[in-house]
C-alpha atoms as a PDB file:
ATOM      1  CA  UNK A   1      -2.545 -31.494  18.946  1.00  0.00           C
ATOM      2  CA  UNK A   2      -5.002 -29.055  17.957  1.00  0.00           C
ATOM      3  CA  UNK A   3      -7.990 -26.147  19.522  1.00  0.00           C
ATOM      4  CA  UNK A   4     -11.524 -27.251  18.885  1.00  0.00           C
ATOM      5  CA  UNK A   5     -14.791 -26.514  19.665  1.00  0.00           C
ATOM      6  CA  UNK A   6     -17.045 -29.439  19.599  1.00  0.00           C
ATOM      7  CA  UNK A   7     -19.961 -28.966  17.238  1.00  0.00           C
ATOM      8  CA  UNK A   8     -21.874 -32.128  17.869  1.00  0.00           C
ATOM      9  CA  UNK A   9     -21.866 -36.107  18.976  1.00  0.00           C
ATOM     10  CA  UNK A  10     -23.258 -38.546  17.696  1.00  0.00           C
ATOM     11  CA  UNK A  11     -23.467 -42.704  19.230  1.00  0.00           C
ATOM     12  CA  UNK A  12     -22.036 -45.498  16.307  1.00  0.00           C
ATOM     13  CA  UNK A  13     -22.001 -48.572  17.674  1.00  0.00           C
ATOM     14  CA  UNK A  14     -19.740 -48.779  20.251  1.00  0.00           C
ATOM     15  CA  UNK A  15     -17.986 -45.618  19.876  1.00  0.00           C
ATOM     16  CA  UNK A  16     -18.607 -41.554  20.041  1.00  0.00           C
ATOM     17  CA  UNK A  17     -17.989 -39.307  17.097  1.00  0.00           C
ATOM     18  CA  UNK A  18     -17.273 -35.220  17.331  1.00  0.00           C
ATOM     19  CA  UNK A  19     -17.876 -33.131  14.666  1.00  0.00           C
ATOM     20  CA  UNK A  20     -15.552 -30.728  15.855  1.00  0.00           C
ATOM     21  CA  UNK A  21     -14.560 -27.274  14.625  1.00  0.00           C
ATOM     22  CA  UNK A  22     -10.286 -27.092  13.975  1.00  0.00           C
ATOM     23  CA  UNK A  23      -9.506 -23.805  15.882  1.00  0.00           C
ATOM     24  CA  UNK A  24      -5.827 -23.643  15.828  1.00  0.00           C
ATOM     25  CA  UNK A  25      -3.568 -26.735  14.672  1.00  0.00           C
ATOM     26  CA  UNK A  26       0.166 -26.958  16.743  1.00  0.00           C
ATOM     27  CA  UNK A  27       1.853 -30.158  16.068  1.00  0.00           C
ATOM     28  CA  UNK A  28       0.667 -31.383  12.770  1.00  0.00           C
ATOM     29  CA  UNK A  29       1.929 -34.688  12.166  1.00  0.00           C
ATOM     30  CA  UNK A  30      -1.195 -35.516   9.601  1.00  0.00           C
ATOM     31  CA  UNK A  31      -3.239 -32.579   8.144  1.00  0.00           C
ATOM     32  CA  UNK A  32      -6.652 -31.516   9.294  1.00  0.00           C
ATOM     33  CA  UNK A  33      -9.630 -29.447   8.015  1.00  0.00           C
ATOM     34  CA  UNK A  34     -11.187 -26.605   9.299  1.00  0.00           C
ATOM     35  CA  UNK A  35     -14.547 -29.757  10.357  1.00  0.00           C
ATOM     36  CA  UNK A  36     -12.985 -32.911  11.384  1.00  0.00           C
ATOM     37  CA  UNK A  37     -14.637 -35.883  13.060  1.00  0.00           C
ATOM     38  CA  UNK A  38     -13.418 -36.860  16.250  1.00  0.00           C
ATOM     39  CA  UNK A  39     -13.726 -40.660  17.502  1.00  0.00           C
ATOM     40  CA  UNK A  40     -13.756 -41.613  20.785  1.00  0.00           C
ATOM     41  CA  UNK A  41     -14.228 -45.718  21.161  1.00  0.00           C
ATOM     42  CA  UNK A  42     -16.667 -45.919  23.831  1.00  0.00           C
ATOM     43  CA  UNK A  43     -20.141 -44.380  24.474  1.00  0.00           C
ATOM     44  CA  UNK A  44     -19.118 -43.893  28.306  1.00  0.00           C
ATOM     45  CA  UNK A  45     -18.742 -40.449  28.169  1.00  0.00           C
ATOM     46  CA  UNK A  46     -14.746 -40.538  28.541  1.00  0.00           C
ATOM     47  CA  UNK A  47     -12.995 -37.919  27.961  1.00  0.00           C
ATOM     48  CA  UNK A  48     -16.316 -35.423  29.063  1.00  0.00           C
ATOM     49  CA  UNK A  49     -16.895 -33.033  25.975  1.00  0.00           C
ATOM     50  CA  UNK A  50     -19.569 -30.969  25.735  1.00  0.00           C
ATOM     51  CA  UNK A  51     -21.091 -29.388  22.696  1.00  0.00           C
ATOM     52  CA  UNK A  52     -20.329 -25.967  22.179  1.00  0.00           C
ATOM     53  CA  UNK A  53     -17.168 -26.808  24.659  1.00  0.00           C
ATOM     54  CA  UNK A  54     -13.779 -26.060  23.960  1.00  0.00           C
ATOM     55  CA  UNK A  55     -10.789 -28.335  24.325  1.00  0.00           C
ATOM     56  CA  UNK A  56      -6.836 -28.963  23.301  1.00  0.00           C
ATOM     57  CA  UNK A  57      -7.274 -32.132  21.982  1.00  0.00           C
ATOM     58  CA  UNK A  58      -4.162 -34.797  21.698  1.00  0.00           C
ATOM     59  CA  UNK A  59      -5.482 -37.321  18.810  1.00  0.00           C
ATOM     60  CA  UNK A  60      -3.799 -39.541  16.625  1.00  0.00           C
ATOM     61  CA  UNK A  61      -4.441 -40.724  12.944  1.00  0.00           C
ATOM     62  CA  UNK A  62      -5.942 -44.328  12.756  1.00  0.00           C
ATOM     63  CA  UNK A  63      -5.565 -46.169   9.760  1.00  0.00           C
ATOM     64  CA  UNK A  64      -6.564 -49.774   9.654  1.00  0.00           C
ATOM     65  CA  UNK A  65      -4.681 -52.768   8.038  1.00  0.00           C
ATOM     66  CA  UNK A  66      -6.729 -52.636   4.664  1.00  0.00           C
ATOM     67  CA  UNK A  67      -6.199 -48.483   4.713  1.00  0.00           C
ATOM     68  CA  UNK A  68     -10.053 -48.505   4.266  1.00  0.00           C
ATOM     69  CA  UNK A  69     -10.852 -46.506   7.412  1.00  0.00           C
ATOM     70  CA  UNK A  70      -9.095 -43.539   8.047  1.00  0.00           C
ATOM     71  CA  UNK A  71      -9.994 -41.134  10.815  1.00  0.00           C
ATOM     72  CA  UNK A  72      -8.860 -38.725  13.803  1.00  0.00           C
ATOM     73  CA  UNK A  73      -8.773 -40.649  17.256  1.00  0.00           C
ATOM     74  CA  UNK A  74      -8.912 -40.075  20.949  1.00  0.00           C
ATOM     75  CA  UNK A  75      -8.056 -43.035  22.515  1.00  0.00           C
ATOM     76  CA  UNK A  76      -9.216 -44.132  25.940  1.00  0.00           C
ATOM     77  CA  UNK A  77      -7.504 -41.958  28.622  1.00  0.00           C
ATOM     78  CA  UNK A  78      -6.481 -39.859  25.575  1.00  0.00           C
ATOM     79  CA  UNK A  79      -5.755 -35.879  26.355  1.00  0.00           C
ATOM     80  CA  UNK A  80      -8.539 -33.265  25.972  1.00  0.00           C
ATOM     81  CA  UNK A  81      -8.666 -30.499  28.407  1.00  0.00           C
ATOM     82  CA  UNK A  82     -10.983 -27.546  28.481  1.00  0.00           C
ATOM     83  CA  UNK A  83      -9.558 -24.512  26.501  1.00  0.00           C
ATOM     84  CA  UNK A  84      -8.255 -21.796  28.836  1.00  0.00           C
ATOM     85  CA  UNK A  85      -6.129 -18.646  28.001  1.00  0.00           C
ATOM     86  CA  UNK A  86      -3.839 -20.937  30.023  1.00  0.00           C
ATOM     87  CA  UNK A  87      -3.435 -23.742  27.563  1.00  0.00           C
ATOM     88  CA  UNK A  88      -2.956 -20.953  24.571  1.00  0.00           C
ATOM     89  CA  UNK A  89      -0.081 -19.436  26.723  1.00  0.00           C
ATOM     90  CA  UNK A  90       1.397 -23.149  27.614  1.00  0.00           C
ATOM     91  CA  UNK A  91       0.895 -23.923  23.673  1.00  0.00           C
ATOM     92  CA  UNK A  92       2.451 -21.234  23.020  1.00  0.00           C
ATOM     93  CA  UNK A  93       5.616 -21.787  24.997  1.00  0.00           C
ATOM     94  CA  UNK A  94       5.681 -25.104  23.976  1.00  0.00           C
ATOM     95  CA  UNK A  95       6.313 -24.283  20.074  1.00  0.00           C
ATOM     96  CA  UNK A  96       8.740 -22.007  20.732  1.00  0.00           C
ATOM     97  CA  UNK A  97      10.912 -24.996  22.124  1.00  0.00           C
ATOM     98  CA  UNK A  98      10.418 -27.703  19.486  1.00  0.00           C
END
């Protein structure tokens, strides 16, 4: 789970990829850089970010069987919501539980 501003998108075959811009990391379970690329595997437009947009993104690490690709995804009907002083609040809260 991480804050990130989306930087730029780009069309690869089938799938979306995010530069995005690492704002705040919460739950780390893999680490991340202050650029990442984000992959989304369709070119529907699902989840709708927006460059320059800001989002709490819920991603996972995908590593394939031959541990030759290695990347940050979003899967279909994955969680991104737009940033809010709401979500940094809920975030917040959240932390101070686990």
């Amino acid at each position: 789970v991480f804050h990130g501003r989306i930087l730029a998108q780009r069309f690869v075959g089938q799938e979306t990829r995010y530069e995005v811009e690492v704002k705040t990391p919460y739950r780390r379970r893999f680490p991340l850089v202050p650029r990442e690329y984000l992959w989304v595997p369709n070119t529907c437009g699902c989840p709708p970010l927006q460059e320059g947009g800001e989002y709490l993104l819920m991603a996972r690490r995908h590593v394939n069987h031959e541990h030759t690709l290695n990347r940050i995804l979003l899967p279909d009907g994955g969680y991104a919501r737009p940033w809010t002083p709401r979500e940094a609040r809920l975030v917040r809260e959240a932390a101070r539980h686990c």
